[in-house]
PDB file of N, CA and C in Angstrom:
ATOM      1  N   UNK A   1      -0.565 -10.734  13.446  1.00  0.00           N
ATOM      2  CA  UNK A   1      -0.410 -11.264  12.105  1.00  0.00           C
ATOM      3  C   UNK A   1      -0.900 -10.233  11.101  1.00  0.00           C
ATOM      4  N   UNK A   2      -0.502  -9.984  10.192  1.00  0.00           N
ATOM      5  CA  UNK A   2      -0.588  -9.178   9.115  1.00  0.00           C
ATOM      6  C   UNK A   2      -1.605  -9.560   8.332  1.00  0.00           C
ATOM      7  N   UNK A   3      -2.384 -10.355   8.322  1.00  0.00           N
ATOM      8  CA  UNK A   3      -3.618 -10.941   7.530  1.00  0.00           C
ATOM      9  C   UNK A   3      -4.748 -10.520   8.235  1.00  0.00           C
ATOM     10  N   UNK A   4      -4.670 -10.268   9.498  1.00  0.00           N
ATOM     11  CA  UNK A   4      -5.676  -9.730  10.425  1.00  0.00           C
ATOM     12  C   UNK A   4      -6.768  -8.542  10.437  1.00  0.00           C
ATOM     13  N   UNK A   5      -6.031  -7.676   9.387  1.00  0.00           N
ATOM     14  CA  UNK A   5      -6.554  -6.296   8.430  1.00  0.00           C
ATOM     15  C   UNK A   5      -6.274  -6.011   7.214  1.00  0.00           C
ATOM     16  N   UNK A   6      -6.901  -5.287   6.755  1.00  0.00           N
ATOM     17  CA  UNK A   6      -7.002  -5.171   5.197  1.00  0.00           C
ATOM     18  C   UNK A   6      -5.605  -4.283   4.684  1.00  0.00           C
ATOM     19  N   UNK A   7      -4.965  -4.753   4.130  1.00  0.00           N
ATOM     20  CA  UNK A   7      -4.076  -3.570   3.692  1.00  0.00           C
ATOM     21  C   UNK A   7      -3.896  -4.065   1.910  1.00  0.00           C
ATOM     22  N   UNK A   8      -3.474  -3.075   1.429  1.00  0.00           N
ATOM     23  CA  UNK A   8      -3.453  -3.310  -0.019  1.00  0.00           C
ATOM     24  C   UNK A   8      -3.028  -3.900  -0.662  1.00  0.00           C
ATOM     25  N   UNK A   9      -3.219  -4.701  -2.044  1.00  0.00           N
ATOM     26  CA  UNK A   9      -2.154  -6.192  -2.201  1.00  0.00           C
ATOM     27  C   UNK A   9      -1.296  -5.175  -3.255  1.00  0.00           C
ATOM     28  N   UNK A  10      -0.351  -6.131  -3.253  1.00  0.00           N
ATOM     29  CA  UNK A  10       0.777  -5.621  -4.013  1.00  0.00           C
ATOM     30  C   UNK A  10       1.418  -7.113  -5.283  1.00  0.00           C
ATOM     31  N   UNK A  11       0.998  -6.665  -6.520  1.00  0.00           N
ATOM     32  CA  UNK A  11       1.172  -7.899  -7.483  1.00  0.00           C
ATOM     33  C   UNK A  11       2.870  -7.214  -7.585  1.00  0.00           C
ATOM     34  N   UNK A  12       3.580  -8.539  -7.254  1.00  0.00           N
ATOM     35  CA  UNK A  12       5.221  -7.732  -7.600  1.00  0.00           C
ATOM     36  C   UNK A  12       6.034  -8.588  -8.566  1.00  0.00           C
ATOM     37  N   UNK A  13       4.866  -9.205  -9.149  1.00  0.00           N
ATOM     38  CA  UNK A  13       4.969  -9.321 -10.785  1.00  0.00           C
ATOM     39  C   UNK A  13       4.779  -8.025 -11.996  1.00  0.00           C
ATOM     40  N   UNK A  14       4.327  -7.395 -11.652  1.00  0.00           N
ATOM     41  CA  UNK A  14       3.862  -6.065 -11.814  1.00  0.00           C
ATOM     42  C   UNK A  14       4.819  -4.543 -11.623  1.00  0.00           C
ATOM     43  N   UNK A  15       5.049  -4.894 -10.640  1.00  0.00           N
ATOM     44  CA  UNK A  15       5.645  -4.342 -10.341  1.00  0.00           C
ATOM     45  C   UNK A  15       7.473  -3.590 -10.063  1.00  0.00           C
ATOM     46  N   UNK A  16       7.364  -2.370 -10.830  1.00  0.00           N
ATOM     47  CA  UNK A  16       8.944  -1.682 -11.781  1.00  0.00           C
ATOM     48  C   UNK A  16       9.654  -1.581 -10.609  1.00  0.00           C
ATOM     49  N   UNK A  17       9.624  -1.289  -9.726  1.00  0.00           N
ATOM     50  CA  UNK A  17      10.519  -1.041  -8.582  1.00  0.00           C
ATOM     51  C   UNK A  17      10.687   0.359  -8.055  1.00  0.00           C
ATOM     52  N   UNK A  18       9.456   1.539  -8.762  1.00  0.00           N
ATOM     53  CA  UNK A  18      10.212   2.719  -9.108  1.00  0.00           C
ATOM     54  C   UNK A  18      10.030   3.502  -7.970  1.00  0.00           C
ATOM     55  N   UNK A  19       9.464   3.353  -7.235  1.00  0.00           N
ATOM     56  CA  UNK A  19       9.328   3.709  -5.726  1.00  0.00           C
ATOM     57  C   UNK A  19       8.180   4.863  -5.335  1.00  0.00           C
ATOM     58  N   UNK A  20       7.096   4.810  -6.401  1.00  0.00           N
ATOM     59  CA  UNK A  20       5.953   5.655  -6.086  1.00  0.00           C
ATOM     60  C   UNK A  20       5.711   5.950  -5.060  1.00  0.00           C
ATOM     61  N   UNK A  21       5.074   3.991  -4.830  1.00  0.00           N
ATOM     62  CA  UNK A  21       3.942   3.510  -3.807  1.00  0.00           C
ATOM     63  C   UNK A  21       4.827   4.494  -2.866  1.00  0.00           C
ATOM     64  N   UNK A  22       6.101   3.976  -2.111  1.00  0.00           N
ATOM     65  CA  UNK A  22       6.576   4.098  -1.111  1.00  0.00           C
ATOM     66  C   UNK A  22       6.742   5.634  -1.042  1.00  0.00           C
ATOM     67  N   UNK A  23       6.861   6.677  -1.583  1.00  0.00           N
ATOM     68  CA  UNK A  23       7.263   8.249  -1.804  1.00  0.00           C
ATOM     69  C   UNK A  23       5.798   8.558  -1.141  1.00  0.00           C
ATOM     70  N   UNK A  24       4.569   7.813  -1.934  1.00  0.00           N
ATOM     71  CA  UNK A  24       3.230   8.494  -1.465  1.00  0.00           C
ATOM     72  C   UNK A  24       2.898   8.123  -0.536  1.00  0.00           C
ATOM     73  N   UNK A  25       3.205   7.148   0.333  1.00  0.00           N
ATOM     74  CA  UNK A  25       2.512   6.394   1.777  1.00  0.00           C
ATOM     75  C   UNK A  25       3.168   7.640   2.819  1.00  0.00           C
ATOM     76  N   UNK A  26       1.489   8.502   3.743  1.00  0.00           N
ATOM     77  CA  UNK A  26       1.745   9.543   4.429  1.00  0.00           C
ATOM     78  C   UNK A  26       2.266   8.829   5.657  1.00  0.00           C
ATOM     79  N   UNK A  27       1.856   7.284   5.739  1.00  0.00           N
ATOM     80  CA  UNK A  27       2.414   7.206   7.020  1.00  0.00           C
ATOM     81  C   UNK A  27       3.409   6.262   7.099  1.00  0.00           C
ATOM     82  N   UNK A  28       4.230   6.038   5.966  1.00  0.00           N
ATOM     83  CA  UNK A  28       5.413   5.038   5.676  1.00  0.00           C
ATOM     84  C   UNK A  28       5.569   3.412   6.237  1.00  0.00           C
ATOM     85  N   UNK A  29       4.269   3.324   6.104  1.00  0.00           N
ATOM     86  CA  UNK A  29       3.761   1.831   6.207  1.00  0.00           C
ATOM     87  C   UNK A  29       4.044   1.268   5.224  1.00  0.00           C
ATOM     88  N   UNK A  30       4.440   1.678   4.028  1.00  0.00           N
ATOM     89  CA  UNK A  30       4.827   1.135   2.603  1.00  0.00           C
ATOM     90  C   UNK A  30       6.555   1.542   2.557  1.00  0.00           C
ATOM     91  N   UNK A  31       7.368   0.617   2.632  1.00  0.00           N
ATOM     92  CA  UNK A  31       8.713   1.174   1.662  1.00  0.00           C
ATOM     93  C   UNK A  31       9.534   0.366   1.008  1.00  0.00           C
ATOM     94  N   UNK A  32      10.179   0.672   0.446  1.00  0.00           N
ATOM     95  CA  UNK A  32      10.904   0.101  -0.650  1.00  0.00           C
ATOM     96  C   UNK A  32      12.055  -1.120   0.409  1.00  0.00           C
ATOM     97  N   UNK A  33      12.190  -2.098  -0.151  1.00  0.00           N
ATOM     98  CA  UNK A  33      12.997  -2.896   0.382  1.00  0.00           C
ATOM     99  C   UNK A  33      14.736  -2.965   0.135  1.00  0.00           C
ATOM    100  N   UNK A  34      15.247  -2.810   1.151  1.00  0.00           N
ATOM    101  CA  UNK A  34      16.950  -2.781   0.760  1.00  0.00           C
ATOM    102  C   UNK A  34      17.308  -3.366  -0.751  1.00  0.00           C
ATOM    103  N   UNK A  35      17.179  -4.486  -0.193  1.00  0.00           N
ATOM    104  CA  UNK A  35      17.741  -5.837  -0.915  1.00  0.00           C
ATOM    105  C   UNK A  35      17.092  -6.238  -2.103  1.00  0.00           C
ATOM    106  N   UNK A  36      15.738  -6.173  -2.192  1.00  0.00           N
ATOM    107  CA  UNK A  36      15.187  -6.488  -3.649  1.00  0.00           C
ATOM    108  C   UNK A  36      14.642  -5.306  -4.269  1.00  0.00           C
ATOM    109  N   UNK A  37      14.444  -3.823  -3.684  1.00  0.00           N
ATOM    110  CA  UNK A  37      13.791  -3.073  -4.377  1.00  0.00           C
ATOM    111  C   UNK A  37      12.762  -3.019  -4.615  1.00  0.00           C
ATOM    112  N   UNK A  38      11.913  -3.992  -4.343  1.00  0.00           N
ATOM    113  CA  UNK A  38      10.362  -3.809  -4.126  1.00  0.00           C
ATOM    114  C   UNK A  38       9.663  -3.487  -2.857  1.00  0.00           C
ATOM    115  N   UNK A  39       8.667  -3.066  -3.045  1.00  0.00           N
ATOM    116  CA  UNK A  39       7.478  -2.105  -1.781  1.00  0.00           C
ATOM    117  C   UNK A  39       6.899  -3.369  -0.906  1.00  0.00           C
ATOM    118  N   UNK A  40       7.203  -3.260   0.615  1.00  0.00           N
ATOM    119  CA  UNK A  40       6.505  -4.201   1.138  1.00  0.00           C
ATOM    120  C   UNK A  40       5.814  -3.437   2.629  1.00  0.00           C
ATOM    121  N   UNK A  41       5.119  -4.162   3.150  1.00  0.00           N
ATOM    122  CA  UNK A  41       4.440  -3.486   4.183  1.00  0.00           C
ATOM    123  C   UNK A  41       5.602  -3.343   5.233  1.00  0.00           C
ATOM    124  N   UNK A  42       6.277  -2.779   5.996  1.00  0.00           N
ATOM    125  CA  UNK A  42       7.243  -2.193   6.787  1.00  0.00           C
ATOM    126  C   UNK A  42       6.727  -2.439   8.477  1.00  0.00           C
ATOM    127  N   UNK A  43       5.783  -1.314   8.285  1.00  0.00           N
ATOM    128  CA  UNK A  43       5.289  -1.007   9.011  1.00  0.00           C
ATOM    129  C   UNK A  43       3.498  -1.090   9.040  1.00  0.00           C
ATOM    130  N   UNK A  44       2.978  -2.606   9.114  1.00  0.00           N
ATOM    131  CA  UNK A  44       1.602  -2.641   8.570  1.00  0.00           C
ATOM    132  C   UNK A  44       0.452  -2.481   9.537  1.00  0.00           C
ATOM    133  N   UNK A  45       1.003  -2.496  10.553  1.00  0.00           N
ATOM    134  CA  UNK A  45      -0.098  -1.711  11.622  1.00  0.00           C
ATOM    135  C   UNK A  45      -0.614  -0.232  11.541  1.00  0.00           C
ATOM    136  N   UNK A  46       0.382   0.635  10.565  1.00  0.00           N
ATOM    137  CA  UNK A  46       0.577   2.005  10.320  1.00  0.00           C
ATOM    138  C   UNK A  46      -0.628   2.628   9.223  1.00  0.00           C
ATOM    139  N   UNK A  47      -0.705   1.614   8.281  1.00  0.00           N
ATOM    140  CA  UNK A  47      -1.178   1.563   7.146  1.00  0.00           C
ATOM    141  C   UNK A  47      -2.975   1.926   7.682  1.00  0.00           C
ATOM    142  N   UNK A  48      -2.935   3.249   7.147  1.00  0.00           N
ATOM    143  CA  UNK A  48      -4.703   3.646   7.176  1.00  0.00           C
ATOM    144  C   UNK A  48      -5.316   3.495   6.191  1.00  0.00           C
ATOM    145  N   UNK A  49      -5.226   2.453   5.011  1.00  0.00           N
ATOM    146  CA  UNK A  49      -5.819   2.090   3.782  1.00  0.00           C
ATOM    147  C   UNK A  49      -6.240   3.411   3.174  1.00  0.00           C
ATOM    148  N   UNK A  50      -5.225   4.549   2.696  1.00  0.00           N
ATOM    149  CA  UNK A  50      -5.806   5.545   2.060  1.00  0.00           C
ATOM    150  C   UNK A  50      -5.632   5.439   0.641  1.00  0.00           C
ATOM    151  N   UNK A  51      -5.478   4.368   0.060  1.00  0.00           N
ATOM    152  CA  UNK A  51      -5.272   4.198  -1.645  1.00  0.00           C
ATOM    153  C   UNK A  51      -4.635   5.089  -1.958  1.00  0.00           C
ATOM    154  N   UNK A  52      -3.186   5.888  -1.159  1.00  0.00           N
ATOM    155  CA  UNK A  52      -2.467   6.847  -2.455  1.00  0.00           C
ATOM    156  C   UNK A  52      -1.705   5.761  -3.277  1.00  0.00           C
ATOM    157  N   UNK A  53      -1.076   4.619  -2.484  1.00  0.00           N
ATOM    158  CA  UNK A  53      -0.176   3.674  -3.004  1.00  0.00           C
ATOM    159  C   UNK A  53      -0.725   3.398  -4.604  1.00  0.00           C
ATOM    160  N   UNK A  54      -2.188   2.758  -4.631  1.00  0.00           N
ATOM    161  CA  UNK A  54      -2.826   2.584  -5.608  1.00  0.00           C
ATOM    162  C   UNK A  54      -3.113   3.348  -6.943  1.00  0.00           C
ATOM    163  N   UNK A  55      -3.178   4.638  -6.348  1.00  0.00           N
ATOM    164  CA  UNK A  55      -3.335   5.650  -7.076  1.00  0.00           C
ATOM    165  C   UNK A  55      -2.026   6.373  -8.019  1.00  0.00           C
ATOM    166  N   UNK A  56      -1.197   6.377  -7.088  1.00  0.00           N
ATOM    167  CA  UNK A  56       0.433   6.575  -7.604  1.00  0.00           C
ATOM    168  C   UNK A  56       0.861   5.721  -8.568  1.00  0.00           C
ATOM    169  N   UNK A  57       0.525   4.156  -8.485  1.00  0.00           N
ATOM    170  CA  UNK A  57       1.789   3.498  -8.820  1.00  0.00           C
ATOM    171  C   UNK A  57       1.210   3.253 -10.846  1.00  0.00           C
ATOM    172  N   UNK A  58       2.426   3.322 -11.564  1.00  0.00           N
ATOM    173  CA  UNK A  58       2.330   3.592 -13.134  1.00  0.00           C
ATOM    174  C   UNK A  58       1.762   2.258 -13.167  1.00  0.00           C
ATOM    175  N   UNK A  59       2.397   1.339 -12.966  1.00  0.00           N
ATOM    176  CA  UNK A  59       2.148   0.182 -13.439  1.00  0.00           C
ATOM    177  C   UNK A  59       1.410  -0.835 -12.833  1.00  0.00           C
ATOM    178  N   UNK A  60      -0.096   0.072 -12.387  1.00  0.00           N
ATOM    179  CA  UNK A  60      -1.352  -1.075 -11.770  1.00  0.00           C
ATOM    180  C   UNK A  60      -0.711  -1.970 -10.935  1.00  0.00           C
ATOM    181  N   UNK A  61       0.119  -2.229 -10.223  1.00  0.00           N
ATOM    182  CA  UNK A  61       0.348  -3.378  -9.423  1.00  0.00           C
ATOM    183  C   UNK A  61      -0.078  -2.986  -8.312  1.00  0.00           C
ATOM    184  N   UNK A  62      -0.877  -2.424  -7.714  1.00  0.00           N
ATOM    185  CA  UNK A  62      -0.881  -1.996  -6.488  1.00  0.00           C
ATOM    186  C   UNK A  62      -2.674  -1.997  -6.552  1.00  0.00           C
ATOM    187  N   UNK A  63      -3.571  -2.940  -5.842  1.00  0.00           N
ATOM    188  CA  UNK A  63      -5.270  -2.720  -5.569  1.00  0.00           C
ATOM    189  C   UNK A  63      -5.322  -2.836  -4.488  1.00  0.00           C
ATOM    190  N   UNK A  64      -6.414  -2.047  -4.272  1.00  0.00           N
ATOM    191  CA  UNK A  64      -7.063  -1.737  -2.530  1.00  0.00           C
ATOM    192  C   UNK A  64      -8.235  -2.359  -3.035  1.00  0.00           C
ATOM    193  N   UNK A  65      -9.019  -3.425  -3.098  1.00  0.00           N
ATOM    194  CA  UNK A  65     -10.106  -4.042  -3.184  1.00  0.00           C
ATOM    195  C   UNK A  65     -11.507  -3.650  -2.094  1.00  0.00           C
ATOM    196  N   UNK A  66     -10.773  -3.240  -1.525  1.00  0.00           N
ATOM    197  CA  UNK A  66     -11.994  -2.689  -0.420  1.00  0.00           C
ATOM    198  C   UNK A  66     -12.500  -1.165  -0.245  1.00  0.00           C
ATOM    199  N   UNK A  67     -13.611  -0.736   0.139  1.00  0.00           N
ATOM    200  CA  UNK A  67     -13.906   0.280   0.115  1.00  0.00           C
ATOM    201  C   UNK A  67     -14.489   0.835   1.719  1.00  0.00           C
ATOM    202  N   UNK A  68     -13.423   1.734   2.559  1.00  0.00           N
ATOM    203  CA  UNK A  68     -13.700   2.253   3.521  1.00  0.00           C
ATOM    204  C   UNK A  68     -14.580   3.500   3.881  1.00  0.00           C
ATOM    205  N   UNK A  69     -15.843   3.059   4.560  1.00  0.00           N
ATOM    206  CA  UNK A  69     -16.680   4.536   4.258  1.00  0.00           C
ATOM    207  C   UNK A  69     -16.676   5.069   6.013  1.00  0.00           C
ATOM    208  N   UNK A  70     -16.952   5.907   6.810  1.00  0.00           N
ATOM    209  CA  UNK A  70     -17.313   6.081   7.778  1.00  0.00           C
ATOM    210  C   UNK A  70     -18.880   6.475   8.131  1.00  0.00           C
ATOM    211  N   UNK A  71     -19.769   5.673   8.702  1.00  0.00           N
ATOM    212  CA  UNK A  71     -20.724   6.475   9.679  1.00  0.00           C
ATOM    213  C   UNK A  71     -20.767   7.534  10.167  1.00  0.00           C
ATOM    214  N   UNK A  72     -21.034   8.930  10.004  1.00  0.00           N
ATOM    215  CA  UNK A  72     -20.794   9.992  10.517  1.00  0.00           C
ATOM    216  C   UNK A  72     -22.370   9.992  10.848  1.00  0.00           C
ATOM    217  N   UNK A  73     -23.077   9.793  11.063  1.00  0.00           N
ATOM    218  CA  UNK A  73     -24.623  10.010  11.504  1.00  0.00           C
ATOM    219  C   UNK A  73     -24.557   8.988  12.949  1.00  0.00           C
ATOM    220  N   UNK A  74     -25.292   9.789  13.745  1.00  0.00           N
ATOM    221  CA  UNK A  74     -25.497   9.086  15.218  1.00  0.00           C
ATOM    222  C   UNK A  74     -26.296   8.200  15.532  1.00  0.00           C
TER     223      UNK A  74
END
């Protein structure tokens, strides 16, 4: 189920259709949909929550609410 991990919400009230999100996702877990033209998770197991989607898109519709840090100390 897709609710199972965090992936980024997408307000698609908000959202122009212009295909940022989907151009910047390195691992194309984000793409544009045939039929309506809006960005949906594709591929959401793929998705490594790297906020480019967020960062790209003009028109704020796109938040990563969470903040991923790693433990690098043993």
């Amino acid at each position: 189920m897709v609710n199972d991990f965090a992936l980024p919400i997408i307000d698609l009230t908000l959202c122009s259709g212009c295909g940022a999100c989907a151009a910047a996702c390195p691992e194309h877990a984000l793409m544009m949909t045939v039929d309506s033209q809006q960005p949906a998770f594709v591929e959401p197991y793929a998705c490594t929550y790297c906020t480019e989607c967020e960062a790209v898109c003009p028109e704020n519709a796109i938040h990563c609410p969470l903040t991923i840090t790693w433990n690098t100390e043993d």
